[in-house]
PDB file of N, CA and C in Angstrom:
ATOM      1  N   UNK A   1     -13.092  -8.230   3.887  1.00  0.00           N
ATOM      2  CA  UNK A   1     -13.102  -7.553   2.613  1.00  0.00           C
ATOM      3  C   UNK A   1     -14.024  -8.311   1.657  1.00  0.00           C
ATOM      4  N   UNK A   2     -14.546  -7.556   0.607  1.00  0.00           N
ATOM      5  CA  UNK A   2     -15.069  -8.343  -0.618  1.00  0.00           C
ATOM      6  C   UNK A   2     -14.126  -9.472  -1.480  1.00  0.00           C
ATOM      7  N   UNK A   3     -14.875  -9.581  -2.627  1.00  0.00           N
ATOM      8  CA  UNK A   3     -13.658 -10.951  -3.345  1.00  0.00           C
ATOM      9  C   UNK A   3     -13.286 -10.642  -4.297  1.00  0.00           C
ATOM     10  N   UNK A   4     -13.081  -9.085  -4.256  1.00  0.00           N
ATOM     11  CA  UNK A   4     -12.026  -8.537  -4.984  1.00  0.00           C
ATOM     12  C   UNK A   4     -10.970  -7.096  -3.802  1.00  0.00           C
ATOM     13  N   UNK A   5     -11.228  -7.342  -2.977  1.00  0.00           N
ATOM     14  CA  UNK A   5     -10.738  -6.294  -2.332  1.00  0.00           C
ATOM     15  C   UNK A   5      -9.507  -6.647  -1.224  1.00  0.00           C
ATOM     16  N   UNK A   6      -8.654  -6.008  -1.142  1.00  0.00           N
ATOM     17  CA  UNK A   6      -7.772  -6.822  -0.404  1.00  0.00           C
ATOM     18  C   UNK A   6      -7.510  -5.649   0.422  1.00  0.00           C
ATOM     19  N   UNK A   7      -6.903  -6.069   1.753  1.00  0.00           N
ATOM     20  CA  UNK A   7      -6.062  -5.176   2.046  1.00  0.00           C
ATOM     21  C   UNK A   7      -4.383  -5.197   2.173  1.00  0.00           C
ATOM     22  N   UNK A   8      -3.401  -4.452   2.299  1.00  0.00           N
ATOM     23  CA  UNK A   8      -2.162  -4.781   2.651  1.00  0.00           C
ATOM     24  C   UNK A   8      -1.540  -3.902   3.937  1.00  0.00           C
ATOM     25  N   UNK A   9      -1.155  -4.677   4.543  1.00  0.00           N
ATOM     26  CA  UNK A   9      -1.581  -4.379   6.112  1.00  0.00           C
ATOM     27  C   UNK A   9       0.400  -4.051   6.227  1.00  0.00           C
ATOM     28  N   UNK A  10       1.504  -4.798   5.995  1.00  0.00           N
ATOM     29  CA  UNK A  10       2.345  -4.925   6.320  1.00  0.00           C
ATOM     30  C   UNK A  10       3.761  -5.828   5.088  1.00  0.00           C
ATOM     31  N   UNK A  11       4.082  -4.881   4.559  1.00  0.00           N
ATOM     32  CA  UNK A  11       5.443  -4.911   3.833  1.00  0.00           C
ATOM     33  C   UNK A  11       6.623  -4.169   4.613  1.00  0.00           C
ATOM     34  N   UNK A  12       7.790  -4.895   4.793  1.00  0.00           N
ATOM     35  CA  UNK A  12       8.572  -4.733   5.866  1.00  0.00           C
ATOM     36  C   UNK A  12      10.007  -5.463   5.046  1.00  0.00           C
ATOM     37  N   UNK A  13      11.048  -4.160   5.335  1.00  0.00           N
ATOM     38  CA  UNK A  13      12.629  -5.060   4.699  1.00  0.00           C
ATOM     39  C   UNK A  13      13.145  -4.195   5.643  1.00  0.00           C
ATOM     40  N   UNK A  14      14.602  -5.065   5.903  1.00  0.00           N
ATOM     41  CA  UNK A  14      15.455  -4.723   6.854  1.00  0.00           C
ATOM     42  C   UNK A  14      15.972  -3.330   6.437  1.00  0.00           C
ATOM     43  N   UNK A  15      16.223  -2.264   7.375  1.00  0.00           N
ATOM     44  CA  UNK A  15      17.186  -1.119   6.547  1.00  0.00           C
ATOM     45  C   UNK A  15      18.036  -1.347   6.143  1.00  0.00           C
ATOM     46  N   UNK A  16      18.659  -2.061   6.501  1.00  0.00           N
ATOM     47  CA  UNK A  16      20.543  -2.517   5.991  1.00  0.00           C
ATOM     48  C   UNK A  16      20.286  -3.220   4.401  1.00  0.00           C
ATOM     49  N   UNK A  17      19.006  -2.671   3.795  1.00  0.00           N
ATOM     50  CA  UNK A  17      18.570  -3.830   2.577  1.00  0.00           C
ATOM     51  C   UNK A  17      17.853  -2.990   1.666  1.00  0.00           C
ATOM     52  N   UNK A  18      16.885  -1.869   2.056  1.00  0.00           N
ATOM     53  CA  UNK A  18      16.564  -1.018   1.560  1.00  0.00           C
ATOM     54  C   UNK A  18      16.988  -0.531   0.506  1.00  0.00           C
ATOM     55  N   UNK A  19      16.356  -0.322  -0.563  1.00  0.00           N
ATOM     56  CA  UNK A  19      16.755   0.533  -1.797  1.00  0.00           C
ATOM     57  C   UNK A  19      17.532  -0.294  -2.454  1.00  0.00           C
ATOM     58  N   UNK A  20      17.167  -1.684  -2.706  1.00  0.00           N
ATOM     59  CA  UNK A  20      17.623  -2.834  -3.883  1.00  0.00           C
ATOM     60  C   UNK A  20      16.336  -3.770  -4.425  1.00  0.00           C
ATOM     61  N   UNK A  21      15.298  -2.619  -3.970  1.00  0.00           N
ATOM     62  CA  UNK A  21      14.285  -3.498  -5.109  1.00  0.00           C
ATOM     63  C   UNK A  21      12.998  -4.722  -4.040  1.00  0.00           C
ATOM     64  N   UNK A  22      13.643  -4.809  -2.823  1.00  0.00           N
ATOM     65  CA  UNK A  22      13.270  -6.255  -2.283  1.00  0.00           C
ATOM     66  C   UNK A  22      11.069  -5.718  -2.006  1.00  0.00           C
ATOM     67  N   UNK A  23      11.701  -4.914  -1.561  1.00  0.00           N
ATOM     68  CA  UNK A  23       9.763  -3.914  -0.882  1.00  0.00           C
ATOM     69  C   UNK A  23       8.902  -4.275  -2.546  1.00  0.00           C
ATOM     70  N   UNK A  24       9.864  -3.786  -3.354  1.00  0.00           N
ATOM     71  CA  UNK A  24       8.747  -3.794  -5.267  1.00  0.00           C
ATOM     72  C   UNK A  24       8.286  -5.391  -5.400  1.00  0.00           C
ATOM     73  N   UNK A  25       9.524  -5.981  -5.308  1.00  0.00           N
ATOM     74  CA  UNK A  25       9.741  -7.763  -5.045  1.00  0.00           C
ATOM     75  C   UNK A  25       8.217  -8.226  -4.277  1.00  0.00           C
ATOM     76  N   UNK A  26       8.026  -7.344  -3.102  1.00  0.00           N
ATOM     77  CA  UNK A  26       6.934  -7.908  -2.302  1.00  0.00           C
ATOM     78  C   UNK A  26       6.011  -7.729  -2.886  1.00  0.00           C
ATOM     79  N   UNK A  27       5.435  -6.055  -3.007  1.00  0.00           N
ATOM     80  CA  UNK A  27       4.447  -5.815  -3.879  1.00  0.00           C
ATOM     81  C   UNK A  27       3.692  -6.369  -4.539  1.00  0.00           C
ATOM     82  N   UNK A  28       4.797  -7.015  -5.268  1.00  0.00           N
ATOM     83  CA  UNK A  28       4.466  -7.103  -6.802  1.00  0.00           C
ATOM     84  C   UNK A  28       4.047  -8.839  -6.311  1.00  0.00           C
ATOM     85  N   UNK A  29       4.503  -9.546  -5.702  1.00  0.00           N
ATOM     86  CA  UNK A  29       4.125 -11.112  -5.318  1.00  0.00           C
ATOM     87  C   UNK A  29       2.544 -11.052  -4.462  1.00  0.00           C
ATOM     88  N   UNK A  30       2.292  -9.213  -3.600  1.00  0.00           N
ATOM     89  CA  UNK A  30       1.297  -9.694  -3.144  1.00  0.00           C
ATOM     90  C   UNK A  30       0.106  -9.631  -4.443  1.00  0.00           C
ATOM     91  N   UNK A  31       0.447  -8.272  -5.475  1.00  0.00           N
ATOM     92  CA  UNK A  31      -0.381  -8.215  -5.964  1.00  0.00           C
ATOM     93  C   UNK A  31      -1.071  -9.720  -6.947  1.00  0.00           C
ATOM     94  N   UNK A  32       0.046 -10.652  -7.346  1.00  0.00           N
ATOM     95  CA  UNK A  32      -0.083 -11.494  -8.231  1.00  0.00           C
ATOM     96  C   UNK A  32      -1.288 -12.840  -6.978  1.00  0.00           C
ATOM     97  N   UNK A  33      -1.113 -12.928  -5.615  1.00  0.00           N
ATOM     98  CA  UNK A  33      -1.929 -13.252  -5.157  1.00  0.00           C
ATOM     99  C   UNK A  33      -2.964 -13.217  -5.292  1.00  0.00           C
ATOM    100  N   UNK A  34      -2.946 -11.263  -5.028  1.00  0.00           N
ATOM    101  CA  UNK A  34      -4.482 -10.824  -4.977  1.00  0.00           C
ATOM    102  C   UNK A  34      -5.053 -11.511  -6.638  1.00  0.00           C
ATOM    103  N   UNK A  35      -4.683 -10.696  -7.170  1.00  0.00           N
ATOM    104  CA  UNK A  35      -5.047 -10.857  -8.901  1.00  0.00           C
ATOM    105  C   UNK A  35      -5.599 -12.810  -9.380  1.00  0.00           C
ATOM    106  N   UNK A  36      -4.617 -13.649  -8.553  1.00  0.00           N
ATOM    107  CA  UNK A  36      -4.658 -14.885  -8.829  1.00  0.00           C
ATOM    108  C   UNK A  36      -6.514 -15.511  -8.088  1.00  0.00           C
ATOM    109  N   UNK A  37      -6.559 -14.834  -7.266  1.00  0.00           N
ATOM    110  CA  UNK A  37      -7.698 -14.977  -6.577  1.00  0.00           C
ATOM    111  C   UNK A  37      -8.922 -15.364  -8.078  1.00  0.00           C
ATOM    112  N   UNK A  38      -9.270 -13.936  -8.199  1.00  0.00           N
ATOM    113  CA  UNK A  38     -10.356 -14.210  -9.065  1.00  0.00           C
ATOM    114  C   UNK A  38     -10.246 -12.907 -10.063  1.00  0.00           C
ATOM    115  N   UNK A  39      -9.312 -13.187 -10.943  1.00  0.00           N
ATOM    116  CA  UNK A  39      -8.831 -12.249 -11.929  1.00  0.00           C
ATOM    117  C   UNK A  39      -8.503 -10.564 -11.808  1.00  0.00           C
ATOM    118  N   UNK A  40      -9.067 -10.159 -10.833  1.00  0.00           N
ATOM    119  CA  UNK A  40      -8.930  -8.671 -10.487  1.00  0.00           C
ATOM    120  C   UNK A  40      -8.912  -8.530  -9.014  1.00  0.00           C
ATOM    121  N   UNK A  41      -8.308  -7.165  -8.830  1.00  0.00           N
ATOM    122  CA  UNK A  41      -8.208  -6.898  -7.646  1.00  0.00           C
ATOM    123  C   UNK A  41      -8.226  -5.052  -6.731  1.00  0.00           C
ATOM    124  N   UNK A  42      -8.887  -4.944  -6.045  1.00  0.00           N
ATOM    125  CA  UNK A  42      -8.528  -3.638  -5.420  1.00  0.00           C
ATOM    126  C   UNK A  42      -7.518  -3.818  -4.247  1.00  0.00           C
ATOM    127  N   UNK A  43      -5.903  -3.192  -3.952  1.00  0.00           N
ATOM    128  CA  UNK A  43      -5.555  -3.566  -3.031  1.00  0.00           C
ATOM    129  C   UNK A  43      -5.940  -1.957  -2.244  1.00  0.00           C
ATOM    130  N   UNK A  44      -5.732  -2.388  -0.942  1.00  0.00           N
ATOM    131  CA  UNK A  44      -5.977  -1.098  -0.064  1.00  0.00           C
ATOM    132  C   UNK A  44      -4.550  -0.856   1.254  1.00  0.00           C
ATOM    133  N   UNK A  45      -4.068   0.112   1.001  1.00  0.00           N
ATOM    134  CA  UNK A  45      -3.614   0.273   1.992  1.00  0.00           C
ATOM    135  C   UNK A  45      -3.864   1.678   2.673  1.00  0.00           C
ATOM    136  N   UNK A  46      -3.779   1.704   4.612  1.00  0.00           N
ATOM    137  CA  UNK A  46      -3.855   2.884   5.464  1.00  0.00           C
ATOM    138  C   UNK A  46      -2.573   2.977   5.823  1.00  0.00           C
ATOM    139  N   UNK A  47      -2.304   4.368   5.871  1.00  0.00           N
ATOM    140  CA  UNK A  47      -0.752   4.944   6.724  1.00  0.00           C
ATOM    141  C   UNK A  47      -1.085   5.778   7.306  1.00  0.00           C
ATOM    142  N   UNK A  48      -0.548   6.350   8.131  1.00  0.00           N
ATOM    143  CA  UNK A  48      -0.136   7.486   8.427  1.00  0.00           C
ATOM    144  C   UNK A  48       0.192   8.962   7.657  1.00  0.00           C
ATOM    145  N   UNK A  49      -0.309   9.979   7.786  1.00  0.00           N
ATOM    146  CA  UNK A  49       0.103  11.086   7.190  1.00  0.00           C
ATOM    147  C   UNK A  49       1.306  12.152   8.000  1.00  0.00           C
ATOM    148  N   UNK A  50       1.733  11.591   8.877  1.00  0.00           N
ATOM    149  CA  UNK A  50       3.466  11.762   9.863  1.00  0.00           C
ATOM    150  C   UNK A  50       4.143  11.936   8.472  1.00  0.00           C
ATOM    151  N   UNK A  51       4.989  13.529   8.757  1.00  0.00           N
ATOM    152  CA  UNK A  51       6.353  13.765   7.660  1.00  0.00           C
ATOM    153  C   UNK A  51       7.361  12.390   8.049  1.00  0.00           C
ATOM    154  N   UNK A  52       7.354  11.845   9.272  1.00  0.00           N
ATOM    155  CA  UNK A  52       8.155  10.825   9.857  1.00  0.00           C
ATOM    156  C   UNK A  52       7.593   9.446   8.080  1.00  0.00           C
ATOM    157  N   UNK A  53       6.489   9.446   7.877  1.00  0.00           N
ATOM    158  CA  UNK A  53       5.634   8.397   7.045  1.00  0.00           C
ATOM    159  C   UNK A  53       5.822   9.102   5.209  1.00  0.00           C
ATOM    160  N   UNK A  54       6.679   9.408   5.541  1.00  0.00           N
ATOM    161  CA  UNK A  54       6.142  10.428   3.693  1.00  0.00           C
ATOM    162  C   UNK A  54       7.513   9.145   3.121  1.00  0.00           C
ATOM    163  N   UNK A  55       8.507   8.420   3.338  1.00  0.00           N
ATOM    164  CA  UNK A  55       9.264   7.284   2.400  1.00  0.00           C
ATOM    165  C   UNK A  55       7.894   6.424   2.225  1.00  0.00           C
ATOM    166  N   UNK A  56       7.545   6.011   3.362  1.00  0.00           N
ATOM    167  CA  UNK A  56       6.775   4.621   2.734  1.00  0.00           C
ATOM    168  C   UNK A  56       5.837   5.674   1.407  1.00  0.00           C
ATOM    169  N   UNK A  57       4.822   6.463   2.374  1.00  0.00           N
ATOM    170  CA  UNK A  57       4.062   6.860   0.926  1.00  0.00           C
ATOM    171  C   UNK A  57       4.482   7.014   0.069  1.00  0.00           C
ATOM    172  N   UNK A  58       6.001   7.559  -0.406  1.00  0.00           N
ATOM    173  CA  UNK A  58       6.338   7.342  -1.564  1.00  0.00           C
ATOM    174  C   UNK A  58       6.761   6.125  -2.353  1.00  0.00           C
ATOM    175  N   UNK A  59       6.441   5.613  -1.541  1.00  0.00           N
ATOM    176  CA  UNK A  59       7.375   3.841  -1.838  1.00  0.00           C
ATOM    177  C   UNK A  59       5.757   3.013  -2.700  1.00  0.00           C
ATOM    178  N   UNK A  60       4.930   3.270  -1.964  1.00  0.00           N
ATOM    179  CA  UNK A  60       3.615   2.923  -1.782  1.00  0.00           C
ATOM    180  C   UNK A  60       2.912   3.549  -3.655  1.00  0.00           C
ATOM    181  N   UNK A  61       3.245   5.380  -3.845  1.00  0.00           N
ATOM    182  CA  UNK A  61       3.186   6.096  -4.776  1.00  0.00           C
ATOM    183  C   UNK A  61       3.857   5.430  -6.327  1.00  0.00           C
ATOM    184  N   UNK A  62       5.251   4.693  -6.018  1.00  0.00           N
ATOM    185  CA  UNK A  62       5.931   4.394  -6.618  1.00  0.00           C
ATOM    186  C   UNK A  62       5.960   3.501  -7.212  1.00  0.00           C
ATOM    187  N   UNK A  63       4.756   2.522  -6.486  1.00  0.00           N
ATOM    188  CA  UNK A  63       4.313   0.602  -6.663  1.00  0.00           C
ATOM    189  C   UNK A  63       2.869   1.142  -7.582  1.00  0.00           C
ATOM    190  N   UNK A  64       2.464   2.378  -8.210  1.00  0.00           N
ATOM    191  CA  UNK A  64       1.557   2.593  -8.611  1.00  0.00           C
ATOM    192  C   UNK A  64      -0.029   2.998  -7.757  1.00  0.00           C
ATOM    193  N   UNK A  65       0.489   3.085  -6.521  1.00  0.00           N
ATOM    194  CA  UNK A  65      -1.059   3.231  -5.735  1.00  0.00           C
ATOM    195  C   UNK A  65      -1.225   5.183  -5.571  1.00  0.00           C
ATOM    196  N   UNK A  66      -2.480   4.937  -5.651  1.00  0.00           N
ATOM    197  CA  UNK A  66      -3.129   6.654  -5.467  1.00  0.00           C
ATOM    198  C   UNK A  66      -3.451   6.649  -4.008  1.00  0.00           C
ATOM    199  N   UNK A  67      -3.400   7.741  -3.559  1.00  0.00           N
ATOM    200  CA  UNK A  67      -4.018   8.650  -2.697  1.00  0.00           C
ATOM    201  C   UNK A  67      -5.340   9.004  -3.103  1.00  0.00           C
ATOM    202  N   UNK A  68      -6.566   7.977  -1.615  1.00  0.00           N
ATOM    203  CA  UNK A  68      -7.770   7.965  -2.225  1.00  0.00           C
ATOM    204  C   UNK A  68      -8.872   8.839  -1.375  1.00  0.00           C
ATOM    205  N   UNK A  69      -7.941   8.502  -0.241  1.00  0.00           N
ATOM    206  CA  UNK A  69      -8.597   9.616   1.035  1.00  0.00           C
ATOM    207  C   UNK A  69      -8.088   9.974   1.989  1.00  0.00           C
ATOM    208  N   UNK A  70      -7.904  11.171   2.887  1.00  0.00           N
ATOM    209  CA  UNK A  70      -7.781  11.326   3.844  1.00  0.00           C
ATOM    210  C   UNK A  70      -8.766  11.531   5.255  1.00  0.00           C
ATOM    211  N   UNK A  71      -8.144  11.277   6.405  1.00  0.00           N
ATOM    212  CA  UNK A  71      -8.642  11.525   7.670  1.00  0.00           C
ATOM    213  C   UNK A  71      -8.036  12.395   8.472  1.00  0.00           C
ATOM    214  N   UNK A  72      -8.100  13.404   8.469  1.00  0.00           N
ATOM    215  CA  UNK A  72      -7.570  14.211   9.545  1.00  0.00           C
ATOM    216  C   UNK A  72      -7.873  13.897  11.113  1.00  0.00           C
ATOM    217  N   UNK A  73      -6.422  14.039  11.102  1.00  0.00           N
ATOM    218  CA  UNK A  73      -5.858  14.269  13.362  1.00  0.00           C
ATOM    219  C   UNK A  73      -6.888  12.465  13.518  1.00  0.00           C
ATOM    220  N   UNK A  74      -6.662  11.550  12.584  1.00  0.00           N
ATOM    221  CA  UNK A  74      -7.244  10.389  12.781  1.00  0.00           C
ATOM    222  C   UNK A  74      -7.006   9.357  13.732  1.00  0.00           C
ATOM    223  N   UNK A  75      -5.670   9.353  14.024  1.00  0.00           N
ATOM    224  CA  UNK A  75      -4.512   8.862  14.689  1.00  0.00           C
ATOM    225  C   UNK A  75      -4.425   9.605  16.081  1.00  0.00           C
ATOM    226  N   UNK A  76      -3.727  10.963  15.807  1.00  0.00           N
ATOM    227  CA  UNK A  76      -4.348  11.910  16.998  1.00  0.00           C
ATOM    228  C   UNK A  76      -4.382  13.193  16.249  1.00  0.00           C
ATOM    229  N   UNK A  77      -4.360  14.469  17.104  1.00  0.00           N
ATOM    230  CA  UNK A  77      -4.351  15.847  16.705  1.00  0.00           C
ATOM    231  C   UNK A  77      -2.821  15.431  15.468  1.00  0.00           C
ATOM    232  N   UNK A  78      -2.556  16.304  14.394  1.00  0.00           N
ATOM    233  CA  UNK A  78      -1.753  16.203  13.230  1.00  0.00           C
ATOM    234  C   UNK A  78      -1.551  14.884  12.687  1.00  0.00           C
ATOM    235  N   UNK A  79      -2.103  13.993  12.740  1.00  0.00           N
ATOM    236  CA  UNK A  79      -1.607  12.773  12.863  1.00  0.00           C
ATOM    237  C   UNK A  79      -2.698  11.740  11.640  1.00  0.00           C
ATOM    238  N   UNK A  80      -2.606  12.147  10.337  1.00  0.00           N
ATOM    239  CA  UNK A  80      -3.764  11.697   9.476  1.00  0.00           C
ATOM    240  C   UNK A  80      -3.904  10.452   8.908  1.00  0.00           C
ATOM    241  N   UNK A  81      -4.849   9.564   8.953  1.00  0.00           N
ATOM    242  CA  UNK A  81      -5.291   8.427   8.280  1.00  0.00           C
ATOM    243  C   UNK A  81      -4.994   8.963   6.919  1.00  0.00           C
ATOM    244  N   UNK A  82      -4.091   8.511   5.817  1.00  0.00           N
ATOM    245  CA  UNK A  82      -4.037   7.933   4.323  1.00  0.00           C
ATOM    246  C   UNK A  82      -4.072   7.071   3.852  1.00  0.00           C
ATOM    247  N   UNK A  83      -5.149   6.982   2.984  1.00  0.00           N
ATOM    248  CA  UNK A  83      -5.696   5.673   2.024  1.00  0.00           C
ATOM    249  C   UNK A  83      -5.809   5.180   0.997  1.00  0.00           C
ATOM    250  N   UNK A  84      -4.630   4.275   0.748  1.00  0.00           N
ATOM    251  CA  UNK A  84      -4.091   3.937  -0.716  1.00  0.00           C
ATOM    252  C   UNK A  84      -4.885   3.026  -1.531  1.00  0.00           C
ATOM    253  N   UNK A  85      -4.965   3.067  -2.190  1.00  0.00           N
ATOM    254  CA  UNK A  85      -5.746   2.342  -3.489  1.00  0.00           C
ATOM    255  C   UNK A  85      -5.160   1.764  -4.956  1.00  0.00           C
ATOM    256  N   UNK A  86      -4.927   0.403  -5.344  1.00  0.00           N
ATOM    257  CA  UNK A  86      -4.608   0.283  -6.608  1.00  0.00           C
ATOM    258  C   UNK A  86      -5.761  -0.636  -7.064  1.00  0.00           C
ATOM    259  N   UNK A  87      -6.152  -0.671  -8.577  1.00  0.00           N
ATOM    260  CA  UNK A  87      -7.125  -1.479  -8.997  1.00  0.00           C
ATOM    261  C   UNK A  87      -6.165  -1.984  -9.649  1.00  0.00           C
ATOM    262  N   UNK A  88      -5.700  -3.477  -9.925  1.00  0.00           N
ATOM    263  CA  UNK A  88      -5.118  -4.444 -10.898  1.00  0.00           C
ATOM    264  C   UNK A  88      -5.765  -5.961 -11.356  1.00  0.00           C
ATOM    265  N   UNK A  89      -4.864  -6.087 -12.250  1.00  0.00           N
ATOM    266  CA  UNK A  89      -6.310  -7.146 -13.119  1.00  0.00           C
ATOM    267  C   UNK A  89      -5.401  -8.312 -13.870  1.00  0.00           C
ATOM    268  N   UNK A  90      -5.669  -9.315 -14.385  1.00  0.00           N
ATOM    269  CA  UNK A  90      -4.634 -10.277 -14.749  1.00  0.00           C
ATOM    270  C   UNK A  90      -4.567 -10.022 -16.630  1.00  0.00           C
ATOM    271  N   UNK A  91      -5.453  -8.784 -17.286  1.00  0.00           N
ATOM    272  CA  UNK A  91      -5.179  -9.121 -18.243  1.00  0.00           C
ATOM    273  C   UNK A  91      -4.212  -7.864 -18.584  1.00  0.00           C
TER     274      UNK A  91
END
């Protein structure tokens, strides 16, 4: 990546844990990384476009990131590359 561009590859909480905040908790520690780097940051994340994948995207939606592109049948036939995007900054 560039030296403002990050990616986030893998945020992960147990189910038995889910839905108390811990996933925002991560987020929010990777973003202060990214940001700590060199004052700003683009993070990037790819998912899946699987109805099985529509919590995380909303989880993902919810941490402030947009929907920046898609790939259709990317993965396989129905199966779409989505590509998240947040720009954040330390001021």
């Amino acid at each position: 990546m560039t030296k403002y561009a990050w990616d986030v590859y893998w945020i992960a909480v147990d189910p038995e844990l889910q839905g108390r905040g811990i996933g925002k908790l991560l987020m929010a520690q990777a973003e202060r990384e990214a940001v700590g780097q060199a004052g700003q940051a683009i993070l990037r994340i790819e998912t899946s476009g699987k109805p099985s994948y529509a919590r995380q995207r909303s989880f993902y939606e919810s941490c402030g990131f947009e929907e920046k592109g898609r790939i259709e049948d990317f993965y396989q036939l129905g199966d779409d590359l989505v590509i998240y995007a947040k720009k954040i900054s330390s001021a």
